[in-house]
C-alpha atoms as a PDB file:
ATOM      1  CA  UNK A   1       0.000   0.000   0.000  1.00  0.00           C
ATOM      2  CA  UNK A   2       2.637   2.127   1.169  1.00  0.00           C
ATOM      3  CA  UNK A   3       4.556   1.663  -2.222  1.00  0.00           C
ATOM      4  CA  UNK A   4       1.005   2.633  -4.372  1.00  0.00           C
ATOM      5  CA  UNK A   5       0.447   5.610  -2.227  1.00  0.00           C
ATOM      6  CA  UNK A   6       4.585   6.924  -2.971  1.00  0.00           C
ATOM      7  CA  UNK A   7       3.920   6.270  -6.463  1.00  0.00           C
ATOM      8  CA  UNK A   8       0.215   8.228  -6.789  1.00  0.00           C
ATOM      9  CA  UNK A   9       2.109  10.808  -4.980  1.00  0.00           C
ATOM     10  CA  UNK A  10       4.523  11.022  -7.777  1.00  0.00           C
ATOM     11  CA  UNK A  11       1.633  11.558 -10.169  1.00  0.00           C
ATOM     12  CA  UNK A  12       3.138   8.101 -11.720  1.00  0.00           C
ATOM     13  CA  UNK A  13      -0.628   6.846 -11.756  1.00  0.00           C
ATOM     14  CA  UNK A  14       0.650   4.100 -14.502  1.00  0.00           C
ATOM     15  CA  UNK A  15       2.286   1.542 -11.574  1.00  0.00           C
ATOM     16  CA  UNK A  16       0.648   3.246  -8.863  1.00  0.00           C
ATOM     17  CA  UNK A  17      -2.589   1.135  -9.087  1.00  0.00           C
ATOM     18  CA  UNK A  18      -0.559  -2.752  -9.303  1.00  0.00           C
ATOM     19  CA  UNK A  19       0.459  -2.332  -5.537  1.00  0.00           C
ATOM     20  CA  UNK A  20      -3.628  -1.376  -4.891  1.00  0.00           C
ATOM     21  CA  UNK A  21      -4.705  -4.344  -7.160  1.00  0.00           C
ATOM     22  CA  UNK A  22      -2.217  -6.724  -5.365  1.00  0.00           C
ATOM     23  CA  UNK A  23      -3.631  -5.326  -1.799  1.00  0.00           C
ATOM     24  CA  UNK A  24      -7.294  -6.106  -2.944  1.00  0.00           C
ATOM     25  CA  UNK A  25      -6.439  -9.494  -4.360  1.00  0.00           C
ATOM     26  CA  UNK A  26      -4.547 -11.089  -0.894  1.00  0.00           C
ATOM     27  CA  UNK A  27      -7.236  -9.067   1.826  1.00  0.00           C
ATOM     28  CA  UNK A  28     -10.101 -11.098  -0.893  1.00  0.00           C
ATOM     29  CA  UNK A  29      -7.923 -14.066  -0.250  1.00  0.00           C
ATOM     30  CA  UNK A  30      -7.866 -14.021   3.454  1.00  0.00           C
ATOM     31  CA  UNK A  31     -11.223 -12.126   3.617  1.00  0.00           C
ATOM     32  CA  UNK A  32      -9.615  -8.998   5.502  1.00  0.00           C
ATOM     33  CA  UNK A  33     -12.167  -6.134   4.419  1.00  0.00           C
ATOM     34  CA  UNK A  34     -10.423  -3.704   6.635  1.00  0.00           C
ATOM     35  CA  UNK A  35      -7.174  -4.146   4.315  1.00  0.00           C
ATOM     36  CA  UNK A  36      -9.844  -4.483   1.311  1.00  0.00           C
ATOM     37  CA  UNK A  37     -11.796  -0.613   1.236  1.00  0.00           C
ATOM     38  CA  UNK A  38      -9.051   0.938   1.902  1.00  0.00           C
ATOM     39  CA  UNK A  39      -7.392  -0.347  -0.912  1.00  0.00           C
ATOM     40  CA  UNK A  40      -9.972   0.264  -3.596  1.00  0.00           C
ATOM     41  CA  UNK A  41     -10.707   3.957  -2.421  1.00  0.00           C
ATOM     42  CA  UNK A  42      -6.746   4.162  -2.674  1.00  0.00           C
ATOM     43  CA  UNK A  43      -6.797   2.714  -6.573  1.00  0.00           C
ATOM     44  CA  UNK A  44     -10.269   4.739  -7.309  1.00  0.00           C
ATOM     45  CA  UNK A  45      -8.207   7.882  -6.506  1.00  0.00           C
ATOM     46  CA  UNK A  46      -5.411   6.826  -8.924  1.00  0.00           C
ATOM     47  CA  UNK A  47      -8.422   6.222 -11.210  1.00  0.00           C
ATOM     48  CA  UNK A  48      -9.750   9.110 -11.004  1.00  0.00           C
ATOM     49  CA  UNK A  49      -6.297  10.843 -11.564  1.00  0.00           C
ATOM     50  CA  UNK A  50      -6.052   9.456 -14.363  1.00  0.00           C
ATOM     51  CA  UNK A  51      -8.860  10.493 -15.999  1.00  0.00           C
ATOM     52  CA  UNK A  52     -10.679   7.310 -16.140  1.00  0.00           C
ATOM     53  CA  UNK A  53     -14.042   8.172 -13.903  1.00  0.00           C
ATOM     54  CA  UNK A  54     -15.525   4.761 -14.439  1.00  0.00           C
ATOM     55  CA  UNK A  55     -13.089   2.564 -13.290  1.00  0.00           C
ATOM     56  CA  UNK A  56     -12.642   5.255 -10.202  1.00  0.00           C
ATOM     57  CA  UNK A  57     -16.318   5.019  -9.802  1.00  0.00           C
ATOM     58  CA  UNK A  58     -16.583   1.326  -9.513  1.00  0.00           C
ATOM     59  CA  UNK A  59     -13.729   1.025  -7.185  1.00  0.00           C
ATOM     60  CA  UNK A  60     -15.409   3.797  -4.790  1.00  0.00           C
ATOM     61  CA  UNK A  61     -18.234   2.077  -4.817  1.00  0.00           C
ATOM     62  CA  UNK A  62     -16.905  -1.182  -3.859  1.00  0.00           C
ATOM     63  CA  UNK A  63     -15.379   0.818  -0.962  1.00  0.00           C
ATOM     64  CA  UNK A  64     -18.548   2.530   0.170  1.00  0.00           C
ATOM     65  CA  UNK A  65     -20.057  -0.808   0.162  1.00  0.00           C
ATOM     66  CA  UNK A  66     -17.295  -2.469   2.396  1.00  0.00           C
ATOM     67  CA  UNK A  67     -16.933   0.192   4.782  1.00  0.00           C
ATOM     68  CA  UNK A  68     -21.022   0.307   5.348  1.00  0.00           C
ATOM     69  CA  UNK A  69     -21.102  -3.177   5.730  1.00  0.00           C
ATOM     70  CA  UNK A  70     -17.981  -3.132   8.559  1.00  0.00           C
ATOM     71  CA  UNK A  71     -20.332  -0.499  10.065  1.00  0.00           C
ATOM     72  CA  UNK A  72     -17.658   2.724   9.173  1.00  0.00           C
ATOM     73  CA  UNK A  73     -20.258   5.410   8.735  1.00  0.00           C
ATOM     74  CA  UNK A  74     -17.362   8.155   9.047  1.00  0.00           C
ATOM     75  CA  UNK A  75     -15.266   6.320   6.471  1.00  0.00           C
ATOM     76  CA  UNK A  76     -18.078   5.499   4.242  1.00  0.00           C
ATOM     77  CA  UNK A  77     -19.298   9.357   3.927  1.00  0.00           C
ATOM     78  CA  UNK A  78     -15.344   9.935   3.306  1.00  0.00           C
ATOM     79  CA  UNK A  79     -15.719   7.472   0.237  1.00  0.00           C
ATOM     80  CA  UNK A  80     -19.317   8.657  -0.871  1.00  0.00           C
ATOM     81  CA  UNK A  81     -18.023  12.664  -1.381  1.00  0.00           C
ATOM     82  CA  UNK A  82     -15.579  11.119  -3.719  1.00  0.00           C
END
């Protein structure tokens, strides 16, 4: 995560979203949905960044959905402004 967040930093929005992708994959493996949201609202940023509002839409939306399910109102009204 760090490594994504570094590179989205950078503006270099081409690698930034593997490390996100990679993230999402092994908290899906392991079912860890508190590695999982924020993770996808991490790679819909970079998606977003990049110009690409669909992809960035569907990755903030599986973050809203994660983060109300967990019971994160705060975090989920973070994810829903976005």
């Amino acid at each position: 995560t760090v490594i994504g967040l570094v590179q989205h930093r950078r503006q270099q929005f081409e690698t930034a979203g593997r490390p996100f992708r990679e993230v999402i994959q092994r908290a899906q493996a392991v079912e860890d949905r508190f590695a999982e949201a924020p993770a996808w609202r991490a790679l819909g940023q970079v998606y977003l960044d990049q110009g690409v509002p669909d992809a960035a839409g569907d990755a903030f939306g599986h973050a809203l959905r994660l983060y109300r399910d967990m019971g994160l109102d705060k975090e989920a009204g973070l994810v829903a402004g976005l």
